[in-house]
Protein backbone atom coordinates (compact mmCIF):
# COMPACT_ATOMS: atom_id res chain seq x y z
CA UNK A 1 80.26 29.04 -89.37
CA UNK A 2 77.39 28.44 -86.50
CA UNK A 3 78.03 30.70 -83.27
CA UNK A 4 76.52 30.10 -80.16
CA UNK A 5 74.80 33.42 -79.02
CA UNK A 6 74.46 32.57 -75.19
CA UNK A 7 72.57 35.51 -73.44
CA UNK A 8 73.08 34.25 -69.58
CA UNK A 9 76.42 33.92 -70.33
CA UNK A 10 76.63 37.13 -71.66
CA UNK A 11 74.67 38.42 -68.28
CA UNK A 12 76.57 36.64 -66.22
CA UNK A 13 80.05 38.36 -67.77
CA UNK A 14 78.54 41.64 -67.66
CA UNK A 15 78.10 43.71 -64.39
CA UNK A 16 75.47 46.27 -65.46
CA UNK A 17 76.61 48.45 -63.05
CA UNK A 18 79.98 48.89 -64.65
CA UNK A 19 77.97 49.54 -67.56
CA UNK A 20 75.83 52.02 -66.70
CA UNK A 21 78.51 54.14 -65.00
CA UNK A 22 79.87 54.69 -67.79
CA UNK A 23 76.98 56.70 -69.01
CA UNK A 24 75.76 57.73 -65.42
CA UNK A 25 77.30 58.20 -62.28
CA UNK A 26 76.11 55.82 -59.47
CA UNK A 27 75.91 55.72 -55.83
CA UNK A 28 75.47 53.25 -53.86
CA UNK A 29 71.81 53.29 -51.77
CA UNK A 30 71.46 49.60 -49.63
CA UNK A 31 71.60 46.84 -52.17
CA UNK A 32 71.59 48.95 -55.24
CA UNK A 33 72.79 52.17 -56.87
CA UNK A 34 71.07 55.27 -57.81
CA UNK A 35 71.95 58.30 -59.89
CA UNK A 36 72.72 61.42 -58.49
CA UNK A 37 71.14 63.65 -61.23
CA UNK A 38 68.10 63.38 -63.47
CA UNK A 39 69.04 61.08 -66.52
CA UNK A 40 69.09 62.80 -70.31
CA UNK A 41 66.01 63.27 -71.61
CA UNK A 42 64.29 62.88 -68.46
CA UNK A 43 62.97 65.13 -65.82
CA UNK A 44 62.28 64.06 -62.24
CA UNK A 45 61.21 65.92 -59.01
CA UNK A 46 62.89 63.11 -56.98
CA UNK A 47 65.92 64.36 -57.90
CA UNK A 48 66.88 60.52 -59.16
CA UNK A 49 65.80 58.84 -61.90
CA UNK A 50 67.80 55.62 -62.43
CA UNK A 51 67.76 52.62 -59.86
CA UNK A 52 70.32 49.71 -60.75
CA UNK A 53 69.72 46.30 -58.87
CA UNK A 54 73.12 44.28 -59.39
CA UNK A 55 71.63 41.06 -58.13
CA UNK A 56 68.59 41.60 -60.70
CA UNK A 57 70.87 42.83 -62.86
CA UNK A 58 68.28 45.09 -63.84
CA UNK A 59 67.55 49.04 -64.15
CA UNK A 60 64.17 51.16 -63.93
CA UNK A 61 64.28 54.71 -64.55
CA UNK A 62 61.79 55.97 -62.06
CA UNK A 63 60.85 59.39 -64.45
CA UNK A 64 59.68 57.38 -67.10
CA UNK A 65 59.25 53.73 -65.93
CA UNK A 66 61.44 52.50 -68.38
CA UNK A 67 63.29 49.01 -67.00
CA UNK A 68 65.37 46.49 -68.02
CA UNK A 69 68.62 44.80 -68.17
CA UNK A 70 71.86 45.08 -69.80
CA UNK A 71 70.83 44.58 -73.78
CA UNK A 72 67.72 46.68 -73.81
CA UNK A 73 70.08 49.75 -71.79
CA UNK A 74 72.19 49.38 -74.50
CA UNK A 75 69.83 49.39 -77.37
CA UNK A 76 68.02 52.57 -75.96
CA UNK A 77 71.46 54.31 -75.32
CA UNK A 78 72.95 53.15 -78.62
CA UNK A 79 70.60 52.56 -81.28
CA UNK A 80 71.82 51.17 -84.06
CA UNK A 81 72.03 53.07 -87.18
């Protein structure tokens, strides 16, 4: 059997938001969300590392510079095995 694998749809259904909160806790700053305390793994003399842009749907870690959007967080928070 052929499935469809649709990614808009997919990142259309997802809110990244939701589903990076579950990993970090975010506050909203203006038209996106920040975390209130240096991600694992990475340091930061901000004092935040992650910046999530809901209308981007899109995340940057501002430690490290690592970015993206819902499928790479997940494959760098959940690597397959």
């Amino acid at each position: 059997m052929n499935q469809h694998f649709d990614v808009d749809m997919m990142k259309a259904q997802i809110d990244i938001v939701d589903l990076i909160s579950r990993d970090e806790p975010l506050q909203k700053y203006g038209d996106t969300y920040r975390s209130g305390h240096v991600t694992a793994g990475h340091g930061s003399k901000s004092g935040t590392c992650l910046d999530v842009c809901p209308p981007k749907q899109v995340y940057l870690c501002r430690s490290c510079g690592e970015s993206g959007d819902i499928f790479s967080y997940e494959q760098q928070r959940r690597p397959l095995s």
